[in-house]
C-alpha atoms as a PDB file:
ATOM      1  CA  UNK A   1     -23.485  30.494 -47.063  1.00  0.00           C
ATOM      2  CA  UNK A   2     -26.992  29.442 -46.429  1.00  0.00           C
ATOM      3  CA  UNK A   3     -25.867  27.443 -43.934  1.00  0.00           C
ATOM      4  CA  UNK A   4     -24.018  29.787 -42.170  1.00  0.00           C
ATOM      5  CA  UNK A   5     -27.169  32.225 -41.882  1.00  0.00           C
ATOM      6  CA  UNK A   6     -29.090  28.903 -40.501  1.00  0.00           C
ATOM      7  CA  UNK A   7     -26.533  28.526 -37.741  1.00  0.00           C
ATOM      8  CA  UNK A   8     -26.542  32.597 -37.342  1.00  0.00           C
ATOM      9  CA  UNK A   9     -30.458  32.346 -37.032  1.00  0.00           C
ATOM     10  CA  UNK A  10     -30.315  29.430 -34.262  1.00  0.00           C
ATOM     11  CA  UNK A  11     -27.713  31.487 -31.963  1.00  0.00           C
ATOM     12  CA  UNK A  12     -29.190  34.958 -32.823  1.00  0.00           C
ATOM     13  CA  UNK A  13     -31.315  35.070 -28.927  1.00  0.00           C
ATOM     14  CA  UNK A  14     -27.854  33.756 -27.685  1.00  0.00           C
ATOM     15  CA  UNK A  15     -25.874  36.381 -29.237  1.00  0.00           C
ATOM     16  CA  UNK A  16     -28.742  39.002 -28.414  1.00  0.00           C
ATOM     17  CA  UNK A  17     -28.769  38.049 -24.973  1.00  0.00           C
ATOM     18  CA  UNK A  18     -24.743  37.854 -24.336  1.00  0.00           C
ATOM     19  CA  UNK A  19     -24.686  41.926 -26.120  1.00  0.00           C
ATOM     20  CA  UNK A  20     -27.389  43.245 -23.668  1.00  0.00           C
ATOM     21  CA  UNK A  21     -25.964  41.178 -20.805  1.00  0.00           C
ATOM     22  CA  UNK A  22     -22.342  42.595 -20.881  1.00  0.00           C
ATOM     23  CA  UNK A  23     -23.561  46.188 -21.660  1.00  0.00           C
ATOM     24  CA  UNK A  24     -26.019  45.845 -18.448  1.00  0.00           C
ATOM     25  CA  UNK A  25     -22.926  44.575 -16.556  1.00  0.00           C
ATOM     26  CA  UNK A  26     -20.802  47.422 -18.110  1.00  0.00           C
ATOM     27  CA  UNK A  27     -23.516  50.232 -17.015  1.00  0.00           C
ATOM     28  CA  UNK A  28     -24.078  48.390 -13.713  1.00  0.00           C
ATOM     29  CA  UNK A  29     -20.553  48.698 -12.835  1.00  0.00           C
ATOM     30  CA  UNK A  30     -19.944  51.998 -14.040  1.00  0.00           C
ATOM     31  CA  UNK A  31     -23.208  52.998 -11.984  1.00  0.00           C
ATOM     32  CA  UNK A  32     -21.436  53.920  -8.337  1.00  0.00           C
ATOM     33  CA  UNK A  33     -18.029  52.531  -7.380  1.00  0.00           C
ATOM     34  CA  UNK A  34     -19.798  50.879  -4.680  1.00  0.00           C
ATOM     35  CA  UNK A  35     -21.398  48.096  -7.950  1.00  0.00           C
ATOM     36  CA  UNK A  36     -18.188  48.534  -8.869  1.00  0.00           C
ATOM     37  CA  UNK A  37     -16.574  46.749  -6.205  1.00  0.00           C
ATOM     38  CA  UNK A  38     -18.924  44.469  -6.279  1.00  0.00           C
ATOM     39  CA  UNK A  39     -18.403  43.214  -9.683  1.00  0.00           C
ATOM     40  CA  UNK A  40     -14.414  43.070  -8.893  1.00  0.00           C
ATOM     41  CA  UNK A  41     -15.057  40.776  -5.856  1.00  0.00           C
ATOM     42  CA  UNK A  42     -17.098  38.503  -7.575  1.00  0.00           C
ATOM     43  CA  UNK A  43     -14.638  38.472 -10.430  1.00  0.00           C
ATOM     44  CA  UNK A  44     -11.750  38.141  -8.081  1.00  0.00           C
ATOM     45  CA  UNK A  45     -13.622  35.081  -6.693  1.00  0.00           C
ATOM     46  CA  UNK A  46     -14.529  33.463  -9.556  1.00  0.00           C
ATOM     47  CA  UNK A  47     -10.964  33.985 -10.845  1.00  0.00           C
ATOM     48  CA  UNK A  48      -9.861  31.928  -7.401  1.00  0.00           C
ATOM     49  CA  UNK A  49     -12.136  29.314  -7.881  1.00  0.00           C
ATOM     50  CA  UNK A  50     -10.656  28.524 -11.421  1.00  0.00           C
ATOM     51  CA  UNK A  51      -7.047  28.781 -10.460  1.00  0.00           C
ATOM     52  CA  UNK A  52      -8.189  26.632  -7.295  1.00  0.00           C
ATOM     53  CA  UNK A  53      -9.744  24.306  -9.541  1.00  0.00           C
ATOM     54  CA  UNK A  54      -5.753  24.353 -11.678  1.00  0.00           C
ATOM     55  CA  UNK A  55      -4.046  23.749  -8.653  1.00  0.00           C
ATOM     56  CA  UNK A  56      -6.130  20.614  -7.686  1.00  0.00           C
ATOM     57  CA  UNK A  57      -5.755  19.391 -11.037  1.00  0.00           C
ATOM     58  CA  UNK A  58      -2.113  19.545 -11.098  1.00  0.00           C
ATOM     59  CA  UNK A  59      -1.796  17.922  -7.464  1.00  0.00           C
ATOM     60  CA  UNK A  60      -4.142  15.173  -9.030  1.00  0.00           C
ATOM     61  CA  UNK A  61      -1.350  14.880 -11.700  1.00  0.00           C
ATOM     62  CA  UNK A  62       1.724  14.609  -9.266  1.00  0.00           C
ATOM     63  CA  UNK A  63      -0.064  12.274  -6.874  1.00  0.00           C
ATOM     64  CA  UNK A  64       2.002   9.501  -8.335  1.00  0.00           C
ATOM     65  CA  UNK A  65       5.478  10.953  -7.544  1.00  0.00           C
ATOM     66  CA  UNK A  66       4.142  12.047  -4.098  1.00  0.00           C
ATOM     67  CA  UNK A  67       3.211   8.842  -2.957  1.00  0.00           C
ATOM     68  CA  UNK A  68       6.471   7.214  -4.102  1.00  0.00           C
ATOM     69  CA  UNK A  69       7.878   9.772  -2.267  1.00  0.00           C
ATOM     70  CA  UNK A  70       6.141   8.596   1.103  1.00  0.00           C
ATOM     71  CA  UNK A  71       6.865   5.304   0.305  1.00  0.00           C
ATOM     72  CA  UNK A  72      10.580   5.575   0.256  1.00  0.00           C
ATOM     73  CA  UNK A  73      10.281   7.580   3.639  1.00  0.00           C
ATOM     74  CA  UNK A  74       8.096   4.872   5.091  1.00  0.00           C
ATOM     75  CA  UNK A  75      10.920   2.738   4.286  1.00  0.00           C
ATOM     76  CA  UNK A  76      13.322   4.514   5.602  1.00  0.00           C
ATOM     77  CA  UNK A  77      11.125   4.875   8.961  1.00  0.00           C
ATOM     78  CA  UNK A  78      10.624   1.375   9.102  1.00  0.00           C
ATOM     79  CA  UNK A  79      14.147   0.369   9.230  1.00  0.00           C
ATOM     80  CA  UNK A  80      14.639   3.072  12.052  1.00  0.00           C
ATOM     81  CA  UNK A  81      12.181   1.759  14.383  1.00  0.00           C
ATOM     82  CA  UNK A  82      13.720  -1.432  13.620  1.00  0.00           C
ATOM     83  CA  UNK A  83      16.691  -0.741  14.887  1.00  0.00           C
ATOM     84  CA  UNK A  84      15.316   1.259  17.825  1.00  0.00           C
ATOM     85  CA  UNK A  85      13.460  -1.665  18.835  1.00  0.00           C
ATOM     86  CA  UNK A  86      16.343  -3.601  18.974  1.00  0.00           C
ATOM     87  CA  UNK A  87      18.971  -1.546  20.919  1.00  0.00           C
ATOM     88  CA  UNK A  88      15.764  -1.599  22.974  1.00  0.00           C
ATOM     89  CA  UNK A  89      15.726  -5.334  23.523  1.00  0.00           C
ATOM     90  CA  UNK A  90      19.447  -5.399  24.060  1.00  0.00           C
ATOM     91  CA  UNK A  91      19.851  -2.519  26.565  1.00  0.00           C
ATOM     92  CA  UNK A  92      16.627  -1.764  27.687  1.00  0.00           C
ATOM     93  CA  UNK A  93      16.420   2.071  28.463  1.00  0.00           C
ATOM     94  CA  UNK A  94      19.326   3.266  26.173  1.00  0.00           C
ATOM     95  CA  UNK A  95      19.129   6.536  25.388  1.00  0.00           C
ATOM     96  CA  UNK A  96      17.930   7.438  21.960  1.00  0.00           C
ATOM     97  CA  UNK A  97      21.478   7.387  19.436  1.00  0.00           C
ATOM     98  CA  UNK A  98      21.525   8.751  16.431  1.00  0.00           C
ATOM     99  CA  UNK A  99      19.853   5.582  13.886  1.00  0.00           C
ATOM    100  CA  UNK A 100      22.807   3.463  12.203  1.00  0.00           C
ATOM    101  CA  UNK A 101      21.512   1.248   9.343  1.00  0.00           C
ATOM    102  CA  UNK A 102      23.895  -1.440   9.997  1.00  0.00           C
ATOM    103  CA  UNK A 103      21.697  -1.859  13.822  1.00  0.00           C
ATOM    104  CA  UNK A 104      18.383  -2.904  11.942  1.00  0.00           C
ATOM    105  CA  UNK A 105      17.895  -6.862  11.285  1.00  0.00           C
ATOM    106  CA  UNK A 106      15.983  -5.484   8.186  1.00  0.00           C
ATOM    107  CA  UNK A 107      16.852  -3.807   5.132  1.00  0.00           C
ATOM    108  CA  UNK A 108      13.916  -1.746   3.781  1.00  0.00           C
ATOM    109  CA  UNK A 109      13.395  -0.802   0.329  1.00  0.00           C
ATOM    110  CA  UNK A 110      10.643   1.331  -1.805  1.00  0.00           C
ATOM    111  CA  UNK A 111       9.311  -0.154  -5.059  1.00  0.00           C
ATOM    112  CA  UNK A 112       6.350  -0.128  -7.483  1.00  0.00           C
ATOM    113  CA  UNK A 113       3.873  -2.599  -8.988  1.00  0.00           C
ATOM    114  CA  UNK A 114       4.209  -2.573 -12.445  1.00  0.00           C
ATOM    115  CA  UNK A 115       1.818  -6.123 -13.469  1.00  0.00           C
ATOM    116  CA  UNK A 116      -0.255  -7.759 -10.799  1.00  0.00           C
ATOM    117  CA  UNK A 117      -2.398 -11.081 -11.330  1.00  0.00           C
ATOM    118  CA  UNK A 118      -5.240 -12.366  -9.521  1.00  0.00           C
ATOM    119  CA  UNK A 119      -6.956 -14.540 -11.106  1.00  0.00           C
ATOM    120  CA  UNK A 120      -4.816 -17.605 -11.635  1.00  0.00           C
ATOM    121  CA  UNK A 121      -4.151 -20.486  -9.310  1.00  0.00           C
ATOM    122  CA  UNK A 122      -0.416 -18.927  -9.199  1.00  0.00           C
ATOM    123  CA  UNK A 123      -0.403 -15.111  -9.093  1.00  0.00           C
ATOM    124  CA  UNK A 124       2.865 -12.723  -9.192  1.00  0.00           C
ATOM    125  CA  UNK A 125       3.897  -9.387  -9.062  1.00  0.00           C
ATOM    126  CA  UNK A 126       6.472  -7.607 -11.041  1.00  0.00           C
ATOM    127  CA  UNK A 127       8.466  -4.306  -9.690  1.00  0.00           C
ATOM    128  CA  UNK A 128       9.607  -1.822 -11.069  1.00  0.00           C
ATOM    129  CA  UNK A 129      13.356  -2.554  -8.784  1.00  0.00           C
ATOM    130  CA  UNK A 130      15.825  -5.000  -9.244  1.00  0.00           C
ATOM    131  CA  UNK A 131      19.350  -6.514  -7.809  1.00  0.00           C
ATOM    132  CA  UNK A 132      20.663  -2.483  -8.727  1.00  0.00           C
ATOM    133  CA  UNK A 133      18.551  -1.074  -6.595  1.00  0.00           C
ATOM    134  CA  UNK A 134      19.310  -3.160  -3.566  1.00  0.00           C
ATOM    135  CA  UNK A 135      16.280  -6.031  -4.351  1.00  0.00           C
ATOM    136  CA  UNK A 136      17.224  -8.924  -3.154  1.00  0.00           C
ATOM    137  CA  UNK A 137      15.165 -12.662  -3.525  1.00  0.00           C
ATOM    138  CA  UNK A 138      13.762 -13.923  -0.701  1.00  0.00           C
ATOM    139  CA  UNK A 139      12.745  -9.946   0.319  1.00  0.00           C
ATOM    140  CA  UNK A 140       8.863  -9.388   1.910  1.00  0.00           C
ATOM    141  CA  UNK A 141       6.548  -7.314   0.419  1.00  0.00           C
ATOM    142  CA  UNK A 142       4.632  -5.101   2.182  1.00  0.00           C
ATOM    143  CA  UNK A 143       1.785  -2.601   1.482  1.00  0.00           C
ATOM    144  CA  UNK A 144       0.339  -0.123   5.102  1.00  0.00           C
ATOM    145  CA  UNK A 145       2.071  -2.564   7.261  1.00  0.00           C
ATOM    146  CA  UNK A 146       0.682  -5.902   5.801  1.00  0.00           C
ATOM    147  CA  UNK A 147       2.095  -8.798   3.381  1.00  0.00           C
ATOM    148  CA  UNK A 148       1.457  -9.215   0.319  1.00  0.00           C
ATOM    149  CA  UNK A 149       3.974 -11.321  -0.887  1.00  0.00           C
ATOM    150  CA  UNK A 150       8.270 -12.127  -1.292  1.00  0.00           C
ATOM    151  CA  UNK A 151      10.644 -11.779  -4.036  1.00  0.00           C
ATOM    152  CA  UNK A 152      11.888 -14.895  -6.132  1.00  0.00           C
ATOM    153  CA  UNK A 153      13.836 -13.510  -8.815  1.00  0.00           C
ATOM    154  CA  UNK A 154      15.708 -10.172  -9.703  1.00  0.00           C
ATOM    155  CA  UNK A 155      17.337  -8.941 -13.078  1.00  0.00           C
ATOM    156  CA  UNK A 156      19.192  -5.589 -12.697  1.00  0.00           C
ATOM    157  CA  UNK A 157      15.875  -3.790 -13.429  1.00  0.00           C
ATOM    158  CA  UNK A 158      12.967  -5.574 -12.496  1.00  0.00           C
ATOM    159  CA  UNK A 159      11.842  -8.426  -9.364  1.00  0.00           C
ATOM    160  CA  UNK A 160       9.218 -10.566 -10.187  1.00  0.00           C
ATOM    161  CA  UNK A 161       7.516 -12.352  -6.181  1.00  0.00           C
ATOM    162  CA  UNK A 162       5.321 -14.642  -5.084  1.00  0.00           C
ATOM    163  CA  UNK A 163       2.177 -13.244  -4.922  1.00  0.00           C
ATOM    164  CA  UNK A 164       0.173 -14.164  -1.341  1.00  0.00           C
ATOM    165  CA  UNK A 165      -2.890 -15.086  -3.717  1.00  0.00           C
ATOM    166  CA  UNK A 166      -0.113 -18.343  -5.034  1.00  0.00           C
ATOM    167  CA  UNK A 167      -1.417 -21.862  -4.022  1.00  0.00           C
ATOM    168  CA  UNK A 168       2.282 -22.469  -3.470  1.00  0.00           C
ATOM    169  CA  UNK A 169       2.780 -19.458  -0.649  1.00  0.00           C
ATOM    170  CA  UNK A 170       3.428 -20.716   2.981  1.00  0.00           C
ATOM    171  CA  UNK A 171       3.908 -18.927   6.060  1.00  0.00           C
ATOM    172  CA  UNK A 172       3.430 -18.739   9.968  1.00  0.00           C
ATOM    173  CA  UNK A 173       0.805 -16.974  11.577  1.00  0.00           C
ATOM    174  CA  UNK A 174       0.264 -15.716  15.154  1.00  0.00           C
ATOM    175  CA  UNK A 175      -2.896 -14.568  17.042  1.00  0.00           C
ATOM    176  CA  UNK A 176      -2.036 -10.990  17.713  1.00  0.00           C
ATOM    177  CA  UNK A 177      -1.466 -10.789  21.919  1.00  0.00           C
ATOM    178  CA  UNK A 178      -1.100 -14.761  21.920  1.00  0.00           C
ATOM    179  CA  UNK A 179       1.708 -17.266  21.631  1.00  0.00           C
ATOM    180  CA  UNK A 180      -0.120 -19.403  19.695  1.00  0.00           C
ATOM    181  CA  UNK A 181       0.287 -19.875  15.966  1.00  0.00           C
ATOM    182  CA  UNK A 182      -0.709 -21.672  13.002  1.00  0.00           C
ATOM    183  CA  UNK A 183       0.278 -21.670   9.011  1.00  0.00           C
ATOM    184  CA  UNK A 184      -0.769 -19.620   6.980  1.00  0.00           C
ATOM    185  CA  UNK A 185      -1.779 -20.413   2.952  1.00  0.00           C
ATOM    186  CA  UNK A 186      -4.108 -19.519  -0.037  1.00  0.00           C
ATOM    187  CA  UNK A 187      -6.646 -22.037  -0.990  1.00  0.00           C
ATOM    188  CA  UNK A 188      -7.254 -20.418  -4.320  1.00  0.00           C
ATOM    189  CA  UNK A 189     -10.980 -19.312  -3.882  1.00  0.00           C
ATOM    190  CA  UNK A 190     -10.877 -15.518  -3.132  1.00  0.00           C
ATOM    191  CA  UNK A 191      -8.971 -12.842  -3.941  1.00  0.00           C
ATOM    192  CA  UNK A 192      -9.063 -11.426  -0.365  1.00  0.00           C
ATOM    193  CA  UNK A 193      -9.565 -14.482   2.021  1.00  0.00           C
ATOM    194  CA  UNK A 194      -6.274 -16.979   2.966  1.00  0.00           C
ATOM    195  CA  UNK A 195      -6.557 -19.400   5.049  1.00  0.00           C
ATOM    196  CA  UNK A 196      -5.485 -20.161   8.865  1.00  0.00           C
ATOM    197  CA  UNK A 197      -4.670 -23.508  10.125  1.00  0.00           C
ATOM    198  CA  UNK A 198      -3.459 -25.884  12.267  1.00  0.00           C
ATOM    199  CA  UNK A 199      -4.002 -23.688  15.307  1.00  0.00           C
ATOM    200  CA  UNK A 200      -4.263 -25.527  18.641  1.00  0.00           C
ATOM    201  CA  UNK A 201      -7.564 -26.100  20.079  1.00  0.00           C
ATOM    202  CA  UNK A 202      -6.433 -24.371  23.504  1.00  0.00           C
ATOM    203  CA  UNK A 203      -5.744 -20.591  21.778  1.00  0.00           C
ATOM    204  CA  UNK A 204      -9.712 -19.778  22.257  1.00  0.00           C
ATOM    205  CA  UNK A 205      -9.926 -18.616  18.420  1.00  0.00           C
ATOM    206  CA  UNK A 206     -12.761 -15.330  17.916  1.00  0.00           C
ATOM    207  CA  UNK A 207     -13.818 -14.034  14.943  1.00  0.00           C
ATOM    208  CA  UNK A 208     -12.041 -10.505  14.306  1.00  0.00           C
ATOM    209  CA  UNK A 209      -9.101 -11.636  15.921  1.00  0.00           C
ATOM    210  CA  UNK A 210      -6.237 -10.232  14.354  1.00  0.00           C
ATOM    211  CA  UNK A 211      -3.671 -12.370  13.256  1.00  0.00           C
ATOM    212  CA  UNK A 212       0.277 -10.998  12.193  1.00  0.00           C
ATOM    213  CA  UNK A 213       3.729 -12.432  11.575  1.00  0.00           C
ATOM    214  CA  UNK A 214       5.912 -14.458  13.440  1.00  0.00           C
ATOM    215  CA  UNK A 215       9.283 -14.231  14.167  1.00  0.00           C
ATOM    216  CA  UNK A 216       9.459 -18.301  12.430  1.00  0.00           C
ATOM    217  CA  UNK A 217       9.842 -16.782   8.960  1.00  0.00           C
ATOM    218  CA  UNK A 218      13.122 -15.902   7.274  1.00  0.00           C
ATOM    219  CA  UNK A 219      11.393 -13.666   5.092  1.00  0.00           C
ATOM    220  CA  UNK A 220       8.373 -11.715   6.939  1.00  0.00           C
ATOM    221  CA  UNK A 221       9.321  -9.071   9.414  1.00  0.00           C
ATOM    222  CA  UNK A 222       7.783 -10.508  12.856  1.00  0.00           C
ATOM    223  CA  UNK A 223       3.925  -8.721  13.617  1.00  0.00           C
ATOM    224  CA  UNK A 224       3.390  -7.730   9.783  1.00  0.00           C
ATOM    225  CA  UNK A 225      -0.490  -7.616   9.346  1.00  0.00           C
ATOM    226  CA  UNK A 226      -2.310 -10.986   7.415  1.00  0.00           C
ATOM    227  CA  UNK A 227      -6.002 -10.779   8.128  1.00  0.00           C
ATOM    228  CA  UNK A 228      -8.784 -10.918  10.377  1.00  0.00           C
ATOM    229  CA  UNK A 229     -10.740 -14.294  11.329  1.00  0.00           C
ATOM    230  CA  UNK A 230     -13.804 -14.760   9.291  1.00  0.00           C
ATOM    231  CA  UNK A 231     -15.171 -17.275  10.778  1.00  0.00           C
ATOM    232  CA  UNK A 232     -13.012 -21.223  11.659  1.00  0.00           C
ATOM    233  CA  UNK A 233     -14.212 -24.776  12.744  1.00  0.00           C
ATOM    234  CA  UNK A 234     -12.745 -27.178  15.234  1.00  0.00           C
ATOM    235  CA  UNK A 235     -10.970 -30.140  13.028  1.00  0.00           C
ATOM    236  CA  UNK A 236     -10.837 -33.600  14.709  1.00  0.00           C
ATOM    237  CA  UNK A 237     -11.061 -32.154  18.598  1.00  0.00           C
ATOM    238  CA  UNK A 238      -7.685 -30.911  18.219  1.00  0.00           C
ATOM    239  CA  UNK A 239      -6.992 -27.802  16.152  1.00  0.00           C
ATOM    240  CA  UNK A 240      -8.655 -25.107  14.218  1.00  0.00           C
ATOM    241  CA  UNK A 241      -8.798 -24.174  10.716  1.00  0.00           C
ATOM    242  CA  UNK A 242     -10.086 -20.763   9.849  1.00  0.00           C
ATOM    243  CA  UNK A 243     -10.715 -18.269   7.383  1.00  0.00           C
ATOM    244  CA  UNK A 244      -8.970 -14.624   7.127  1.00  0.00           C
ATOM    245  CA  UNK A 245      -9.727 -11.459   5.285  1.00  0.00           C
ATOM    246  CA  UNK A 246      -6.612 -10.079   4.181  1.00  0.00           C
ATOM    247  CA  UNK A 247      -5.405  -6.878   5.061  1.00  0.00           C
ATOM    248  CA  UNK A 248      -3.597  -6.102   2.124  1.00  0.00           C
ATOM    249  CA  UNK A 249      -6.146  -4.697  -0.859  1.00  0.00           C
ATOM    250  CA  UNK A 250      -4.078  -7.596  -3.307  1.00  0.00           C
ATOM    251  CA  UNK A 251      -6.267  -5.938  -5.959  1.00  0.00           C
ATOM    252  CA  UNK A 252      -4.862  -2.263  -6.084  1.00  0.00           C
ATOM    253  CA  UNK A 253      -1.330  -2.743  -5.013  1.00  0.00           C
ATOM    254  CA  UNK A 254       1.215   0.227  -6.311  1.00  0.00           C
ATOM    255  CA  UNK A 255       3.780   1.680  -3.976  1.00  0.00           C
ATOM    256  CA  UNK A 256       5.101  -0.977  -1.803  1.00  0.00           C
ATOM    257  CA  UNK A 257       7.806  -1.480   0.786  1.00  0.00           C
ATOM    258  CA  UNK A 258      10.371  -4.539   0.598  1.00  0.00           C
ATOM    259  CA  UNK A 259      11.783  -5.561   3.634  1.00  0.00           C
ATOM    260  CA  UNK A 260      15.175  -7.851   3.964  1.00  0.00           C
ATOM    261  CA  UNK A 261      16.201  -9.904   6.738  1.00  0.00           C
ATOM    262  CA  UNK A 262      20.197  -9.274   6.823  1.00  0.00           C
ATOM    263  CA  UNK A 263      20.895 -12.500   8.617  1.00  0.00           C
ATOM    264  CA  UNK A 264      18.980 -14.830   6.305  1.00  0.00           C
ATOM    265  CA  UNK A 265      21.233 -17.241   5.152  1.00  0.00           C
ATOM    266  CA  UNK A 266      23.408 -16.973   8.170  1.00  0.00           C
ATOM    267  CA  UNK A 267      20.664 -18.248  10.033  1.00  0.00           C
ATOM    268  CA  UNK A 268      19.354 -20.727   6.987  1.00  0.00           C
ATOM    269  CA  UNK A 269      22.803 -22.337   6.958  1.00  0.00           C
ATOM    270  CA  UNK A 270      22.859 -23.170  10.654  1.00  0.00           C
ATOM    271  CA  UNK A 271      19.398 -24.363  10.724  1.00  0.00           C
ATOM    272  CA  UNK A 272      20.054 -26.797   7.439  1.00  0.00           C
ATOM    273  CA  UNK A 273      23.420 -27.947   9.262  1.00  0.00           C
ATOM    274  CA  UNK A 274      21.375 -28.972  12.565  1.00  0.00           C
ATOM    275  CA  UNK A 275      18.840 -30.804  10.386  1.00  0.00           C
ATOM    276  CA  UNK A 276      21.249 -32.549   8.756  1.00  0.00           C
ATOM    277  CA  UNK A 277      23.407 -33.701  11.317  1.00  0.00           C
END
């Protein structure tokens, strides 16, 4: 009981104040109804701030199923330009047909990161899709338009890929409005840096040059966004090696787009014949 009266004793100027504010508010609204309008407007707007305050809350909340959403329609708009692009290069000026799937050399798929590593000489990423969903091996990743690695294995459920941050991941790179090319590979040391090589002296390599996809890979889509030159030296008086900043933010990957070339091992199989033979 005592201390109850102790804690009654420490809020008594609060409670004082709190009685002799509302009754000034009460007499100050019931003064004109001119202060009475007042007070309901202000009310009215604080009661709009709080619910506006709710409703950002709860987008905050479904921000997760939203940008799934997007992804799965970037997917699906990906595969249509694909298939625009080539009725394009077959006929050029067709007119615009309704899309068919079955037109587009890629299959495009939605998914989400579940584990991501970094920080090992071999890095992978596990999704949250598998061979039910359409996930196939051998399928690019791809997060705003650049790599970030290719499926190895599926279960029914879940794809585990090849990270681009694995000392074991190779592909072709092209200087963006050149022909010339080089391979592409990560060296281990950074997180956000691959590296560029084997690019002929004659391609007149800038730093900030933009360097994409070619159409050499199986896997990539052709023009898919690596990195940007960071700086390169001349090797031997014949080719460049060079540095790139990656495009793709490898450390906060979530909702990604896979990408399938249809005519993968149709193409593999006649290129392993010809070697062979």
């Amino acid at each position: 009981m005592y201390r109850f009266l102790l804690f009654l004793k420490k809020i008594l100027f609060v409670l004082l104040f709190a009685v002799i504010e509302a009754a000034a508010l009460h007499y100050y609204a019931g003064s004109s109804s001119y202060n009475q309008a007042k007070l309901i407007n202000a009310s009215n707007r604080l009661a709009g701030g709080v619910y506006a305050g709710m409703a950002d809350v709860r987008r905050y909340f479904t921000l997760g199923r939203e940008n799934r959403r997007l992804t799965e329609e970037v997917a699906s708009l990906r595969a249509q330009l694909d298939a625009a692009r080539k009725r394009e290069a077959v006929q050029p000026g067709l007119p615009e047909l309704p899309f068919a799937a079955d037109s587009a050399e890629f299959v495009y798929r939605a998914a989400r990161v579940i584990k991501n590593s970094l920080t090992r000489s071999e890095n992978f990423i596990t999704l949250n899709r598998g061979a039910d969903d359409g996930i196939e091996p051998d399928m690019a990743i791809l997060t705003g338009g650049a790599i970030a690695g290719y499926v190895l294995h599926c279960n029914a459920r879940f794809s585990v890929a090849m990270s681009v941050l694995n000392t074991k991941f190779r592909t072709s790179g092209r200087i963006l409005g050149t022909d010339y090319f080089g391979s592409v590979y990560w060296d281990g040391h950074s997180y956000d840096e691959v590296m560029f090589t084997e690019v002929p002296k004659y391609a007149e390599l800038q730093a900030g040059d933009t360097i994409v996809t070619t159409d050499y890979s199986a896997i990539f889509p052709p023009d898919m966004l690596i990195g940007t030159v960071v700086d390169f030296e001349l090797f031997n008086g014949t080719y460049y090696n060079a540095r790139l900043k990656l495009f793709a933010n490898m450390g906060s990957l979530n909702n990604v787009v896979l990408a399938g070339y249809r005519h993968r091992e149709e193409r593999r199989e006649l290129e392993e014949r010809t070697e062979r033979n």
